[in-house]
Each structure stands twice: as structure tokens, then as C-alpha cells.
C-alpha atoms as a PDB file:
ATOM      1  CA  UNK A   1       0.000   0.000   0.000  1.00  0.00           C
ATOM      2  CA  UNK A   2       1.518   3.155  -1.111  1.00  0.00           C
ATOM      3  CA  UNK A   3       0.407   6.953  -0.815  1.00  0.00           C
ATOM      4  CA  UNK A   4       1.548  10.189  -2.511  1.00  0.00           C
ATOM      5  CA  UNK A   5       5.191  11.548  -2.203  1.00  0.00           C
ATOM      6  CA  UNK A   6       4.036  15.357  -1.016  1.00  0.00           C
ATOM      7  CA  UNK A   7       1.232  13.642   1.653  1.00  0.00           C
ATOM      8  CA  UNK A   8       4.022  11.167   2.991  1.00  0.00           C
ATOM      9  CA  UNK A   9       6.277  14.199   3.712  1.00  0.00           C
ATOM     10  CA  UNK A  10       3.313  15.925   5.810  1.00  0.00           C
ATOM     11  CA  UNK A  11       2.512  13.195   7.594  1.00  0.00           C
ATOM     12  CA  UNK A  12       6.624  12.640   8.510  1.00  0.00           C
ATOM     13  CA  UNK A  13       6.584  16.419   8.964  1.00  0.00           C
ATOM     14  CA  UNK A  14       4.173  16.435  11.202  1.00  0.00           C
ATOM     15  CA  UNK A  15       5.139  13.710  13.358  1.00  0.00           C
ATOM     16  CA  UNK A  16       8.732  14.820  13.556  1.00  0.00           C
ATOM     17  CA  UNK A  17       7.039  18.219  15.032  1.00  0.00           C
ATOM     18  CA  UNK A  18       4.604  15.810  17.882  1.00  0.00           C
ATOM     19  CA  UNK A  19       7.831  13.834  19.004  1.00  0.00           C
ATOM     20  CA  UNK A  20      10.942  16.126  18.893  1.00  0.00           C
ATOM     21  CA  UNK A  21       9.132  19.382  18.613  1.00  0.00           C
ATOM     22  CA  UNK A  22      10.377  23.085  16.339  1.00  0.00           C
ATOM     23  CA  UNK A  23      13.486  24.857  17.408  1.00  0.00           C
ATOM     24  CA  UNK A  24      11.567  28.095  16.323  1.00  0.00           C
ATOM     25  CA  UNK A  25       8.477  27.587  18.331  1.00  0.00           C
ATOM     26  CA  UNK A  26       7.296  26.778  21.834  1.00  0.00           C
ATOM     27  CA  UNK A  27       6.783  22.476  22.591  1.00  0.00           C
ATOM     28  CA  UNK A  28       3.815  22.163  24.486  1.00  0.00           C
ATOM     29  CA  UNK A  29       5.324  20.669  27.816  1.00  0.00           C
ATOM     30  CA  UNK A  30       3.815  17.686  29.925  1.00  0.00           C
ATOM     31  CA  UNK A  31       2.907  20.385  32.582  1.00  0.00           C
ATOM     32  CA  UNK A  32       0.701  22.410  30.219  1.00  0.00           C
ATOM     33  CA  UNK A  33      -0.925  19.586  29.151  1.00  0.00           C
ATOM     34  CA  UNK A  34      -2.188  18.679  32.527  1.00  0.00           C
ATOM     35  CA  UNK A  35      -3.219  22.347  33.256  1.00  0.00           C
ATOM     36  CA  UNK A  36      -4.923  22.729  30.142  1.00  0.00           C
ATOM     37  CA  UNK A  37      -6.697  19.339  31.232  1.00  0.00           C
ATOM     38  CA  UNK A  38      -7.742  20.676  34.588  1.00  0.00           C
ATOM     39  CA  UNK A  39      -9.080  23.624  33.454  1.00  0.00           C
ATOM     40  CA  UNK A  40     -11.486  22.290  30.328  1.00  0.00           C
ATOM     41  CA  UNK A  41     -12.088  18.589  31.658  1.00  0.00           C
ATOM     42  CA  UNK A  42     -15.724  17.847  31.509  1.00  0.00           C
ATOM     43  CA  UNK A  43     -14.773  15.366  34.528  1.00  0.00           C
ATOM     44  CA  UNK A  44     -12.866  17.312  36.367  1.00  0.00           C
ATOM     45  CA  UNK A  45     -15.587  20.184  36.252  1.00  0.00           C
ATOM     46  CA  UNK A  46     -18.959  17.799  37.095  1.00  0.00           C
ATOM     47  CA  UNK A  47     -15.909  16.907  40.615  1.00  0.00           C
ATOM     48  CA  UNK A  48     -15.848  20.701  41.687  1.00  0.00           C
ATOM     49  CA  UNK A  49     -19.753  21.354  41.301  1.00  0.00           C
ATOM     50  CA  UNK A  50     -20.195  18.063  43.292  1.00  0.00           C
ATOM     51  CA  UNK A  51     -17.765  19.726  45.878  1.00  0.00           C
ATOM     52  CA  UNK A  52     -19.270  22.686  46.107  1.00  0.00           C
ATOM     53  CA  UNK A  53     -22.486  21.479  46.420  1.00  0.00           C
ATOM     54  CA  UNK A  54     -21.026  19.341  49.439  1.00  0.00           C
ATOM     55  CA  UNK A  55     -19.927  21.950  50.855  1.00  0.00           C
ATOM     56  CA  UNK A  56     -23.416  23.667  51.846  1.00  0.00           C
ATOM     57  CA  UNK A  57     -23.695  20.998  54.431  1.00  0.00           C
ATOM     58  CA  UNK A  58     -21.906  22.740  56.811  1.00  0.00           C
ATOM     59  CA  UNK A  59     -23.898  25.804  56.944  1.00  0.00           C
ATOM     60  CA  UNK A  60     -27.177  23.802  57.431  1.00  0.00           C
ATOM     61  CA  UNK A  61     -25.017  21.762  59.859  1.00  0.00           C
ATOM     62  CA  UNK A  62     -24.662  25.163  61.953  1.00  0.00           C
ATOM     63  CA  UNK A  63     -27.896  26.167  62.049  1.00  0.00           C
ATOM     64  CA  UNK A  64     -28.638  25.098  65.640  1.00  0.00           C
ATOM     65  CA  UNK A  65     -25.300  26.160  66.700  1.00  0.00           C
ATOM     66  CA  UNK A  66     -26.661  29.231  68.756  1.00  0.00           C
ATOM     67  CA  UNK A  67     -28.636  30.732  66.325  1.00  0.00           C
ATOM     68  CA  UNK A  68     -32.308  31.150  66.659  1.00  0.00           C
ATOM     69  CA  UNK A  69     -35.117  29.608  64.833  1.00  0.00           C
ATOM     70  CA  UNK A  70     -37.681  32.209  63.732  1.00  0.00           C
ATOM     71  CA  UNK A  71     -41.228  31.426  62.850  1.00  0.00           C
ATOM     72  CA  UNK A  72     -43.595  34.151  62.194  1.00  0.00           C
ATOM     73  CA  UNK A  73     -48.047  33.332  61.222  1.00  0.00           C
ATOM     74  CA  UNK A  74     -50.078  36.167  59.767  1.00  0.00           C
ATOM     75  CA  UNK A  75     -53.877  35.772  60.116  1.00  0.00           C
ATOM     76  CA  UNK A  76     -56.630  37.766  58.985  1.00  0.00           C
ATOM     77  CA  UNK A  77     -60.342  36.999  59.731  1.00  0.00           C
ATOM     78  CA  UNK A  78     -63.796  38.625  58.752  1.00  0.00           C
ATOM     79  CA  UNK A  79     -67.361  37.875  60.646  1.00  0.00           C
ATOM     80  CA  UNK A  80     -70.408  39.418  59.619  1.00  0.00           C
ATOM     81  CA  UNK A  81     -73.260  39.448  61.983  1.00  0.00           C
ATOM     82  CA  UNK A  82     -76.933  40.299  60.539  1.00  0.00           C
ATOM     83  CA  UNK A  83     -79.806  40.384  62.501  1.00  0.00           C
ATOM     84  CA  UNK A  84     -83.589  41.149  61.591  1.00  0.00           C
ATOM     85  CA  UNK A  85     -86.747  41.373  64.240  1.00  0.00           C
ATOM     86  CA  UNK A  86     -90.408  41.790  63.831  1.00  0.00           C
ATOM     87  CA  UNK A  87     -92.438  43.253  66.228  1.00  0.00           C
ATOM     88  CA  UNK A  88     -95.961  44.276  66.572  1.00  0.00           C
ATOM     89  CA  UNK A  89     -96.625  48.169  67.510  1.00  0.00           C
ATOM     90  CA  UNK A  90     -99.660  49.175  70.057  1.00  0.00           C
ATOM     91  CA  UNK A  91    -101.395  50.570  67.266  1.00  0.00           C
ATOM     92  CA  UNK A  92    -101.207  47.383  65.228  1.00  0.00           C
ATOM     93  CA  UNK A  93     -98.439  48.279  62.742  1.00  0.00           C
ATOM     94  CA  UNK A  94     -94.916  46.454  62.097  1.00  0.00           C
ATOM     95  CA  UNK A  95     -91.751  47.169  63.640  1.00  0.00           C
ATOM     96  CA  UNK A  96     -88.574  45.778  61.237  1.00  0.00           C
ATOM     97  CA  UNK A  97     -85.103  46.059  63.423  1.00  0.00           C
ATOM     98  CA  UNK A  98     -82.268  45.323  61.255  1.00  0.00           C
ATOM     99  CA  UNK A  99     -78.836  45.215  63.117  1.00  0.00           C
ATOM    100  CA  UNK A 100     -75.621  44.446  61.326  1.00  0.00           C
ATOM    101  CA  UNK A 101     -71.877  44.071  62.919  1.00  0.00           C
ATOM    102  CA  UNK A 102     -68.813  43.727  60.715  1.00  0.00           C
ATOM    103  CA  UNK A 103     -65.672  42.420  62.467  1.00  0.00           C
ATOM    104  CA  UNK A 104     -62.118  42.805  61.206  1.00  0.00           C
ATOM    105  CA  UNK A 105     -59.493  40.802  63.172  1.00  0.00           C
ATOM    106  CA  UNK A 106     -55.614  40.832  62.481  1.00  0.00           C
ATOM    107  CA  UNK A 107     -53.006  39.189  64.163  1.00  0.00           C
ATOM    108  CA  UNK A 108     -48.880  38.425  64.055  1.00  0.00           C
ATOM    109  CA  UNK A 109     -46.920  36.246  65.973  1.00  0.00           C
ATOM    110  CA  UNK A 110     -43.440  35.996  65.797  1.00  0.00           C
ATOM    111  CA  UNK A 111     -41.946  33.497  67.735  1.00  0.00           C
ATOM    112  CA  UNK A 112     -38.171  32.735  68.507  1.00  0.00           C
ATOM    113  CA  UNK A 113     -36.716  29.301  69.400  1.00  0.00           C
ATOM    114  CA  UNK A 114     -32.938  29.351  70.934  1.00  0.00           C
ATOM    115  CA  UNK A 115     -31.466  25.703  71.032  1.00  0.00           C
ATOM    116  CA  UNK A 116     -28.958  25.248  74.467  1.00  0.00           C
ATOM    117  CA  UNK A 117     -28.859  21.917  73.915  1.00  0.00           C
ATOM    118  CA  UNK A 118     -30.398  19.464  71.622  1.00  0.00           C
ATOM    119  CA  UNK A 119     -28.784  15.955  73.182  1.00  0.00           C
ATOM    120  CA  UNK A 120     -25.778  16.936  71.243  1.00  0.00           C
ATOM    121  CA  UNK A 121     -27.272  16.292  67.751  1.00  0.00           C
ATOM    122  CA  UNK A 122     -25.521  19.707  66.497  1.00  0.00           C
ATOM    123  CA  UNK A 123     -22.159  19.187  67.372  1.00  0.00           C
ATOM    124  CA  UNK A 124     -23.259  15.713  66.069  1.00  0.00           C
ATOM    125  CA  UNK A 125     -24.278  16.924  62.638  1.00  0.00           C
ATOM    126  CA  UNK A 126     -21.588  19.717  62.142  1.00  0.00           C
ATOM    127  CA  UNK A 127     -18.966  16.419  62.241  1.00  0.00           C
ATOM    128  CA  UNK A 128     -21.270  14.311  59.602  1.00  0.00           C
ATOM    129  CA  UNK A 129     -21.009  17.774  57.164  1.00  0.00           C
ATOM    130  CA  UNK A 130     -17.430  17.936  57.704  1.00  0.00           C
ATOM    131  CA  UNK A 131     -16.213  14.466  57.460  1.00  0.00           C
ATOM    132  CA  UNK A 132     -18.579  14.380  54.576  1.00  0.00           C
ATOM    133  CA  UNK A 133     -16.951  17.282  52.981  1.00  0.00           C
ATOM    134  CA  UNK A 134     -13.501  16.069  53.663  1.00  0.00           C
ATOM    135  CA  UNK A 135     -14.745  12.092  51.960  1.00  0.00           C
ATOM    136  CA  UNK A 136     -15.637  14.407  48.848  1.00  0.00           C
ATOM    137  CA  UNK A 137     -12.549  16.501  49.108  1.00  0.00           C
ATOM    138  CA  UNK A 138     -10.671  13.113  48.490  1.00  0.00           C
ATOM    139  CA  UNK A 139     -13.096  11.644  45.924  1.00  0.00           C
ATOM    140  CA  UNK A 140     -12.429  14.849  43.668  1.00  0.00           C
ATOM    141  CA  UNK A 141      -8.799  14.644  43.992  1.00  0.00           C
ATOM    142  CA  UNK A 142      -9.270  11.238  43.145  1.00  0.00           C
ATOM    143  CA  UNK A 143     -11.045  12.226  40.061  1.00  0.00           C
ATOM    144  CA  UNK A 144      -7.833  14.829  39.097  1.00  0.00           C
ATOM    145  CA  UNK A 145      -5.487  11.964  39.428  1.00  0.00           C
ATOM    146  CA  UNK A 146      -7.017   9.546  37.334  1.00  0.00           C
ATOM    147  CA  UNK A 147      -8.268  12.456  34.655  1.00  0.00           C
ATOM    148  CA  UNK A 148      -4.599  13.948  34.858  1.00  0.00           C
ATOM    149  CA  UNK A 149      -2.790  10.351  35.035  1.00  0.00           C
ATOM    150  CA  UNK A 150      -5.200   9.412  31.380  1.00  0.00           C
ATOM    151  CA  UNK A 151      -3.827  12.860  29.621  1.00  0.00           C
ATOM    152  CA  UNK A 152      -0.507  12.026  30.978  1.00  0.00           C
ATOM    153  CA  UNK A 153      -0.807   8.619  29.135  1.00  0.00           C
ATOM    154  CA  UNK A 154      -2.449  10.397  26.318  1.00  0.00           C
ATOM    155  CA  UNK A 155       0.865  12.612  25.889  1.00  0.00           C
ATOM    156  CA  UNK A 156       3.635  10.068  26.121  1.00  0.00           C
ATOM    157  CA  UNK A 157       0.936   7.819  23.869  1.00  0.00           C
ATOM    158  CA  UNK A 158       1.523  10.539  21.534  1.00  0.00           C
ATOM    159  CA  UNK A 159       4.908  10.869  21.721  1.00  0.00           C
ATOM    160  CA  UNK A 160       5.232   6.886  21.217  1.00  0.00           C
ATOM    161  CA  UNK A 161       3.556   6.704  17.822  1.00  0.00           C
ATOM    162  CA  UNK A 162       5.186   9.947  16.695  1.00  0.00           C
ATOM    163  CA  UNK A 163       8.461   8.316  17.002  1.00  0.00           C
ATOM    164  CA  UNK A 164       7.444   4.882  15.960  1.00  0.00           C
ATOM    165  CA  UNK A 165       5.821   6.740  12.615  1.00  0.00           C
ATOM    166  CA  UNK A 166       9.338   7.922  11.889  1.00  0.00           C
ATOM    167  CA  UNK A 167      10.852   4.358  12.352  1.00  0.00           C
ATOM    168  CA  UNK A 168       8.408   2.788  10.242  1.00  0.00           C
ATOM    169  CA  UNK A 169       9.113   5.701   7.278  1.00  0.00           C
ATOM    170  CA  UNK A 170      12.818   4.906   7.981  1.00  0.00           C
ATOM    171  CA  UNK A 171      12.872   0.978   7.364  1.00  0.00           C
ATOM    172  CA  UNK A 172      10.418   1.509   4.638  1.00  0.00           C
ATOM    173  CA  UNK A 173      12.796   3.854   2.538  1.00  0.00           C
ATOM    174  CA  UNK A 174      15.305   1.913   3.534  1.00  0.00           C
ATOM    175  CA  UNK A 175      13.590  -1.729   2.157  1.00  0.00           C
ATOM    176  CA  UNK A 176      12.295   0.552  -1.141  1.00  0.00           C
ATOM    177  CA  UNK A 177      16.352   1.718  -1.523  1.00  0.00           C
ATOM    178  CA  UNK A 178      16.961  -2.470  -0.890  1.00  0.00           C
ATOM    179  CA  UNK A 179      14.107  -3.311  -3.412  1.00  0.00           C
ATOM    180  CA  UNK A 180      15.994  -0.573  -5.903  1.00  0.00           C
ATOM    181  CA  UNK A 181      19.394  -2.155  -5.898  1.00  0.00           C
ATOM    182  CA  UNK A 182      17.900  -5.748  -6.069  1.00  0.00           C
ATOM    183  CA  UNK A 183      15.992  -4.404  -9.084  1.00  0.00           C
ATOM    184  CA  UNK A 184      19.456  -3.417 -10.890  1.00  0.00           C
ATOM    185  CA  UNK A 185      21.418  -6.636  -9.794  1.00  0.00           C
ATOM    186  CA  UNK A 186      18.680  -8.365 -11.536  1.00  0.00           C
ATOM    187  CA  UNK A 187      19.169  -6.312 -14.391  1.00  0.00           C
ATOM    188  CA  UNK A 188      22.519  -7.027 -14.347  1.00  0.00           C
ATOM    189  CA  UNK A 189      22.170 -10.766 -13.669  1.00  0.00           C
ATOM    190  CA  UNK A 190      23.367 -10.696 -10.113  1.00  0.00           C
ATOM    191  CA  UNK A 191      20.051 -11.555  -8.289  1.00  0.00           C
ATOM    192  CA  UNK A 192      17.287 -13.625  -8.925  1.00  0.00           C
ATOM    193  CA  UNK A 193      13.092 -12.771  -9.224  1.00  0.00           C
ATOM    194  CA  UNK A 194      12.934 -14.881  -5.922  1.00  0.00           C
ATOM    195  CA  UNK A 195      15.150 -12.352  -4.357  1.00  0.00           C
ATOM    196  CA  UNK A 196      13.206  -9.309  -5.625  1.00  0.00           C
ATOM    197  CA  UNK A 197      10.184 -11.043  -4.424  1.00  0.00           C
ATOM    198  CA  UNK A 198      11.358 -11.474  -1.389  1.00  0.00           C
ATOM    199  CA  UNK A 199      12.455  -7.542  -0.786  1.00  0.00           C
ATOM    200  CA  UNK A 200       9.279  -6.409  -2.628  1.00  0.00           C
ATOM    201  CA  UNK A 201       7.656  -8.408   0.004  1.00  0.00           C
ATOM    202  CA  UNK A 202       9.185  -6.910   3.131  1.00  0.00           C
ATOM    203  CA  UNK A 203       8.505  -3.610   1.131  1.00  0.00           C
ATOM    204  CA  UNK A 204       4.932  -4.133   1.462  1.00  0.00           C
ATOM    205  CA  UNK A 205       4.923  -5.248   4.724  1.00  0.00           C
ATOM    206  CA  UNK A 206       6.892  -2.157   5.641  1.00  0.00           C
ATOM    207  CA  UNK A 207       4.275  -0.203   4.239  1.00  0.00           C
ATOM    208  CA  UNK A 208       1.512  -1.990   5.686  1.00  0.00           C
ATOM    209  CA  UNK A 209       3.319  -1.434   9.215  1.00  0.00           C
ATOM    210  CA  UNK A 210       3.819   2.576   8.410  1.00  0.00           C
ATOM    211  CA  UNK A 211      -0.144   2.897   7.798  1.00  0.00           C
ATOM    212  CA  UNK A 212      -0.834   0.493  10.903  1.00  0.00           C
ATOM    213  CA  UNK A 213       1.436   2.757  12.888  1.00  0.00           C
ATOM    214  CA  UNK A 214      -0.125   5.908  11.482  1.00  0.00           C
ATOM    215  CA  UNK A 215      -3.665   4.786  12.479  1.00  0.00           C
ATOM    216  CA  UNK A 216      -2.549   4.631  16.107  1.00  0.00           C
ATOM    217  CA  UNK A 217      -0.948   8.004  15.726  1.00  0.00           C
ATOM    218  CA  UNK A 218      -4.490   9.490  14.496  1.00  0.00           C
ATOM    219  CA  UNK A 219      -6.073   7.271  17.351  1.00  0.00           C
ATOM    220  CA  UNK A 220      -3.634   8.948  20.173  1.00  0.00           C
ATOM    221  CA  UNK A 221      -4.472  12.634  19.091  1.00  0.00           C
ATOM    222  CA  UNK A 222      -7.973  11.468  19.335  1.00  0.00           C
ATOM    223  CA  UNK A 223      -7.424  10.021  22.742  1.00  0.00           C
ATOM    224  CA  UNK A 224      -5.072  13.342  23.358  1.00  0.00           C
ATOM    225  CA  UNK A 225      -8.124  15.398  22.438  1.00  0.00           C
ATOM    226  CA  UNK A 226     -10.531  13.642  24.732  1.00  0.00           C
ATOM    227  CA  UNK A 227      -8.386  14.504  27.877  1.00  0.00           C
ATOM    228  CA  UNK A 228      -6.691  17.821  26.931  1.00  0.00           C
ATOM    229  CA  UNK A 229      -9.663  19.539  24.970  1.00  0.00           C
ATOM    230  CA  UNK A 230      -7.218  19.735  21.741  1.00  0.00           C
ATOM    231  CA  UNK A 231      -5.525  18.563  19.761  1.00  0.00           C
ATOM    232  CA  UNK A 232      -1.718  17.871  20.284  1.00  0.00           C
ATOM    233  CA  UNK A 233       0.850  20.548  18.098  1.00  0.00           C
ATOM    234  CA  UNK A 234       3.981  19.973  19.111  1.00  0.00           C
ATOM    235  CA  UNK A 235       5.493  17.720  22.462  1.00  0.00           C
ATOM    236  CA  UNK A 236       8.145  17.385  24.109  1.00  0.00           C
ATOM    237  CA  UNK A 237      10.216  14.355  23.638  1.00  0.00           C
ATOM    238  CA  UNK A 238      11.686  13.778  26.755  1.00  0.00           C
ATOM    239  CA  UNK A 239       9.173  15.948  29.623  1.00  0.00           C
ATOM    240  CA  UNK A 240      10.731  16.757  33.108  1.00  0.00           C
ATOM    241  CA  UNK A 241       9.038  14.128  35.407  1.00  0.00           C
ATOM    242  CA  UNK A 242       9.502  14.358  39.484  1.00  0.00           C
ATOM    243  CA  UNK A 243      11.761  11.722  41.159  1.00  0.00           C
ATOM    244  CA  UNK A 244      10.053   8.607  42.768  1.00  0.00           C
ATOM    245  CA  UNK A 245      10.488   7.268  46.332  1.00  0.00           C
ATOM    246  CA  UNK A 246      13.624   5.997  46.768  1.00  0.00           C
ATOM    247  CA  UNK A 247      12.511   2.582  48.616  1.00  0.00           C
ATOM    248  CA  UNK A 248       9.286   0.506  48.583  1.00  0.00           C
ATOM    249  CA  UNK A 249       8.170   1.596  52.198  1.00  0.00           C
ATOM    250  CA  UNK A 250       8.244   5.030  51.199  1.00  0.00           C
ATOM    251  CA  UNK A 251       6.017   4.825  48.300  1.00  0.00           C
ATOM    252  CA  UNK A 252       3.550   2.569  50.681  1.00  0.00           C
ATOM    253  CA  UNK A 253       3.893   5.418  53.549  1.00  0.00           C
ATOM    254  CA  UNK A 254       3.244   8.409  50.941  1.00  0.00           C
ATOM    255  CA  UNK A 255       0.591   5.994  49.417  1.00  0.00           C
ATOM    256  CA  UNK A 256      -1.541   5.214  52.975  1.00  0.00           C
ATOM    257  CA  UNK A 257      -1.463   9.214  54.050  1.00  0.00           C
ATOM    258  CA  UNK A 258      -2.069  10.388  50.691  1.00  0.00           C
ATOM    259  CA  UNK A 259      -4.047   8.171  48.759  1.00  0.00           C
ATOM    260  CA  UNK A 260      -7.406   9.874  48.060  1.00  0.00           C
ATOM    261  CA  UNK A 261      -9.643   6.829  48.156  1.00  0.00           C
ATOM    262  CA  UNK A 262      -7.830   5.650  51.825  1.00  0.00           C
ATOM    263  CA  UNK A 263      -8.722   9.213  52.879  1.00  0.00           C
ATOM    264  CA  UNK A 264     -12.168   9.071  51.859  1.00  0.00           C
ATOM    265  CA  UNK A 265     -13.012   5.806  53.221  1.00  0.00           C
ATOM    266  CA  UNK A 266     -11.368   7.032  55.927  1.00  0.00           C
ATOM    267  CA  UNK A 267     -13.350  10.547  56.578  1.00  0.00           C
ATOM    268  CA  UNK A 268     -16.616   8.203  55.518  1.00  0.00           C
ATOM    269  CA  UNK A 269     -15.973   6.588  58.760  1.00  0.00           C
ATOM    270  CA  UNK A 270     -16.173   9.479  60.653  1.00  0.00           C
ATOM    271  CA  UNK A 271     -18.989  10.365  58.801  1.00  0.00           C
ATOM    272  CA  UNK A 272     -20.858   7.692  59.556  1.00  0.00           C
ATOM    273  CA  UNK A 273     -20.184   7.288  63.410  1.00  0.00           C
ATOM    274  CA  UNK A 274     -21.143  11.290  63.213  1.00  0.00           C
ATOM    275  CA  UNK A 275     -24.341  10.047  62.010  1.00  0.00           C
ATOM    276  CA  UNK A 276     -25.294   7.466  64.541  1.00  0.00           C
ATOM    277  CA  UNK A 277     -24.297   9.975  67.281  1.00  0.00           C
ATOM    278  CA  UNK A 278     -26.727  12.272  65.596  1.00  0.00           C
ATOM    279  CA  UNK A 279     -29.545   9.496  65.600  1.00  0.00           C
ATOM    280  CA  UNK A 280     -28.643   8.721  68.785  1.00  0.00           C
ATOM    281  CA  UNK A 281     -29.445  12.395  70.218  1.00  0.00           C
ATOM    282  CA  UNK A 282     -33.527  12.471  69.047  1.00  0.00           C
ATOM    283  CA  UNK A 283     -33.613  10.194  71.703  1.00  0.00           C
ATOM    284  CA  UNK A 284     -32.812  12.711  74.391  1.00  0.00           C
ATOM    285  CA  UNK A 285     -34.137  15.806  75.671  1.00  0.00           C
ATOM    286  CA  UNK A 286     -33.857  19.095  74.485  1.00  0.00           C
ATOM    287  CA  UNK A 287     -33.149  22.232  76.116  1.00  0.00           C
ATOM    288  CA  UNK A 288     -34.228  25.213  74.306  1.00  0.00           C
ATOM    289  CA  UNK A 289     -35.508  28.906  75.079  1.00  0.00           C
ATOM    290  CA  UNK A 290     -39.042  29.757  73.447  1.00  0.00           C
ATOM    291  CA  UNK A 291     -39.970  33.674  73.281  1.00  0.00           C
ATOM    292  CA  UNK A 292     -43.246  34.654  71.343  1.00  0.00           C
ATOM    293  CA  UNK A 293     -45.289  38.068  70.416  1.00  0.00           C
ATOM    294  CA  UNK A 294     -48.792  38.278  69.283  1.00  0.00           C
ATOM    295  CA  UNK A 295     -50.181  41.324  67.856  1.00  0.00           C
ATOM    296  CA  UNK A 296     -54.378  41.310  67.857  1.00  0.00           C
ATOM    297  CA  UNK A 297     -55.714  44.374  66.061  1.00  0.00           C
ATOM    298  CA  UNK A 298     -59.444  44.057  66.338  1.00  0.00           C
ATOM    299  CA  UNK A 299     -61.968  46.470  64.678  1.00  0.00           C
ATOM    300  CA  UNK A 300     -66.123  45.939  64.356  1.00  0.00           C
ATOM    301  CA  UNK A 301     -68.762  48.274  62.497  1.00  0.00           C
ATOM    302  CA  UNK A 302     -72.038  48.263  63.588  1.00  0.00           C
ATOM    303  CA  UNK A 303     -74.878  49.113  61.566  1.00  0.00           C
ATOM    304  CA  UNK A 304     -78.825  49.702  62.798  1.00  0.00           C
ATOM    305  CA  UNK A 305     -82.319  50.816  61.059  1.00  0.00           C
ATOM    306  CA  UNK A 306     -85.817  50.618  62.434  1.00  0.00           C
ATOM    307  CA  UNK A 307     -88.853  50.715  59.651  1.00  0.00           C
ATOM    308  CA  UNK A 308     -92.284  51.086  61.509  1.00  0.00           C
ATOM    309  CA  UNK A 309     -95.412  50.412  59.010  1.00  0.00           C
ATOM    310  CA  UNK A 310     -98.566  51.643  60.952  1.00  0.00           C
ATOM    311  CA  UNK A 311    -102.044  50.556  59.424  1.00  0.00           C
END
């Protein structure tokens, strides 16, 4: 399988620029790879909302904490009253009495509950929020590590095919320049068609190895794309990386007090015994100051007429 001369030298060009980078321009370094990844990371970004969100458990957590609970009713009420009496005059007429009373009645309360102590299901619930906060604290720096750890693959993924690409163009000039001089020894009666077979042979499968290697080039800025949020220009070869632990028990000592999922599972814990404590206390009493102010505003109309028919 063979492509065009000028669209094989852009494809060489362009991986020579993704593994060894320009001398004129700027290599986009391991470091701003991962930046770029924290900032624009779909992942990454759902983490912090889910954080934040979190986070407003401590506030309702404190709302007990000596502040007061305020409750305030507003009422309004209307009664109408109509009365109507008939009674016979001396003279033998009617006597009609009609007596009407509106009544108006308004009232606000406002009442104010301070908490001293509710069986110690506040100090109870302000540990759940923050050993909940701290387990999600860890689960999104979880996320960051495995997002950043996938670019970080991503990148040296990159880098890998890049260079592989211009290995595979090497050995297949190199078979075609083989294939060439086998080609004129034949000519000249120094070689054989089985030996031209045989080069033109390895030529193909040098070609078919090129176009295998480029589809796992295209596949890796794909891949690079998905983690960074673009496409990959030009890398670094040879990133700076920061030294490992020097023995086995300190990589297991950085890896049990750093660990994000041993810290969550750890603050979960907490979280959890927080909880039962805070179950626990709706089972005791609770101590609490109650003041309370009604306003009553109360106003009637009354209304009278008198209609006397005489005969």
C-alpha cells in the first residue's frame, strides 16, 4: 500500500514536530498539558460542582449552633353578623329592626426558638457535614489523578507513535532503496526474481506497518483530544518528570497518608459514626428557650335601622 510523495512528507513532517518538537516555536510541555486538562475537563468540572455542592452541608449543619429559629403566622379573619326582628306596635303596625356588625381581626406572631442543647445532635451533625466534605474533598482529587494520570498517558501515547511513525518511514525507505538495488542486480544478472520477491515483500509489509502505525498516531491525538480539549501541536520528547520514592516503604507510607480513596473511606468513617451519634441524640431531651409576640388588632362596624309600618 503506497500513498503520494508530497502527503508522505506531511505526515513525517508532522510527526517529527509531535515527538521532537520546532526549534523556532514553543513544545507544548507535559505540565501544560495537565493544566490545560484541569481547566477544560468535563470530569474534572462535574468533581468541583459536586464539591461545592457538598460543601453547603456545613452551613445547614450550623444552624442550631446558637442561632435562633424564627417562625412568624399572619392571620386575617372577617365575621359578619346580621340580625332582623319583627315586632308588633300598640297601634297594630310592624316594627322591622335590622342590626348588622362587621368584624375585622388581624393578628402576628413571631416566635423565637434558641437551642442550648439538643442531646448533642448539632455538634453531632456539624462532624457528619465535615467528614462528609472532607470524603468528597478526596473523591475529587481522586477524580484529578485519574483524569490527569489518562492525559498524561495520552501525551507520552503521543509521543510513542510519533516516534514509531518515523521508524516505520525509515525501514520503509530503507527496504524501497533495498528493493531498488535488487531491481538493478537483476538487471545485471546478479540476483534472482525470488530475491526481488522477497524484498518487494518486506517492502509491502513495511508499508503496511507505516499505515498500521499511522492509524494509532491518528487514534492517540484522538485520545489526546478527549483529555486535553485539543488537539496535540507539538510535544516534548523527553518531559521533566519528578523523582520517585527511593525505597518501597516510602512509596507505601506516601501511598496510605495520601491516597485519596484511603482518605475518603477514611473521613466516611467518621462520617458515619457522626451520624449514629446524631440518631442517637432524638432520643434525648432538648433544652431550648421559646420567646413569642402576638399582635391582635381588632376592629367591628355596627350598623342599625328601624322601619315602623302603621295601618
Amino acid at each position: 500500500m503506497a500513498i503520494s510523495t508530497p502527503s508522505w512528507r506531511a505526515l513525517v513532517l508532522t510527526a517529527g514536530l509531535l515527538a521532537f518538537g520546532s526549534t523556532h516555536a514553543h513544545a507544548q510541555t507535559l505540565s501544560e498539558a495537565l493544566a490545560a486538562t484541569y481547566e477544560t475537563n468535563p470530569n474534572i468540572a462535574a468533581a468541583l460542582d459536586q464539591l461545592r455542592a457538598t460543601d453547603e452541608q456545613l452551613a445547614q449543619a450550623y444552624q442550631y449552633w446558637w442561632r435562633p429559629e424564627i417562625t412568624s403566622t399572619l392571620e386575617y379573619g372577617k365575621e359578619w353578623i346580621d340580625t332582623s326582628t319583627s315586632n308588633t306596635t300598640d297601634s297594630g303596625g310592624n316594627a322591622v329592626t335590622d342590626f348588622q356588625q362587621e368584624t375585622d381581626l388581624k393578628q402576628a406572631e413571631i416566635t423565637t426558638t434558641l437551642y442550648l442543647w439538643r442531646g448533642g445532635q448539632t455538634t453531632a451533625a456539624i462532624d457528619n457535614a465535615m467528614a462528609t466534605i472532607n470524603a468528597q474533598r478526596a473523591l475529587f482529587d481522586n477524580t484529578v489523578q485519574s483524569t490527569l494520570k489518562t492525559a498524561a498517558q495520552a501525551y507520552a501515547n503521543v509521543v510513542l507513535q510519533a516516534v514509531s511513525l518515523n521508524l516505520a518511514h525509515e525501514h520503509e525507505t530503507n527496504m524501497l532503496g533495498v528493493e531498488k538495488t535488487v531491481n538493478d542486480l537483476l538487471i545485471a544478472r546478479q540476483a534472482t526474481t525470488v530475491d526481488l520477491a522477497q524484498v518487494t515483500l518486506s517492502v509491502i509489509e513495511a508499508q503496511s506497518s507505516r499505515a498500521d502505525t499511522l492509524g494509532e498516531l491518528q487514534a492517540a491525538r484522538s485520545t489526546f483530544n478527549a483529555s486535553v480539549g485539543s488537539y496535540p501541536t507539538e510535544l516534548q520528547q523527553w518531559p521533566s518528570l519528578p523523582a520517585l520514592p527511593e525505597t518501597l516503604e516510602e512509596a507505601i507510607e506516601i501511598a496510605r497518608r495520601d491516597n485519596p480513596s484511603i482518605i475518603a473511606a477514611k473521613a466516611e468513617v467518621l462520617a458515619n459514626e457522626a451520624a449514629v451519634r446524631e440518631d442517637e441524640g432524638v432520643l434525648l431531651p432538648t433544652i431550648s428557650i421559646v420567646g413569642d409576640y402576638t399582635l391582635e388588632i381588632e376592629s367591628t362596624t355596627y350598623t342599625h335601622s328601624s322601619n315602623i309600618a302603621e295601618h
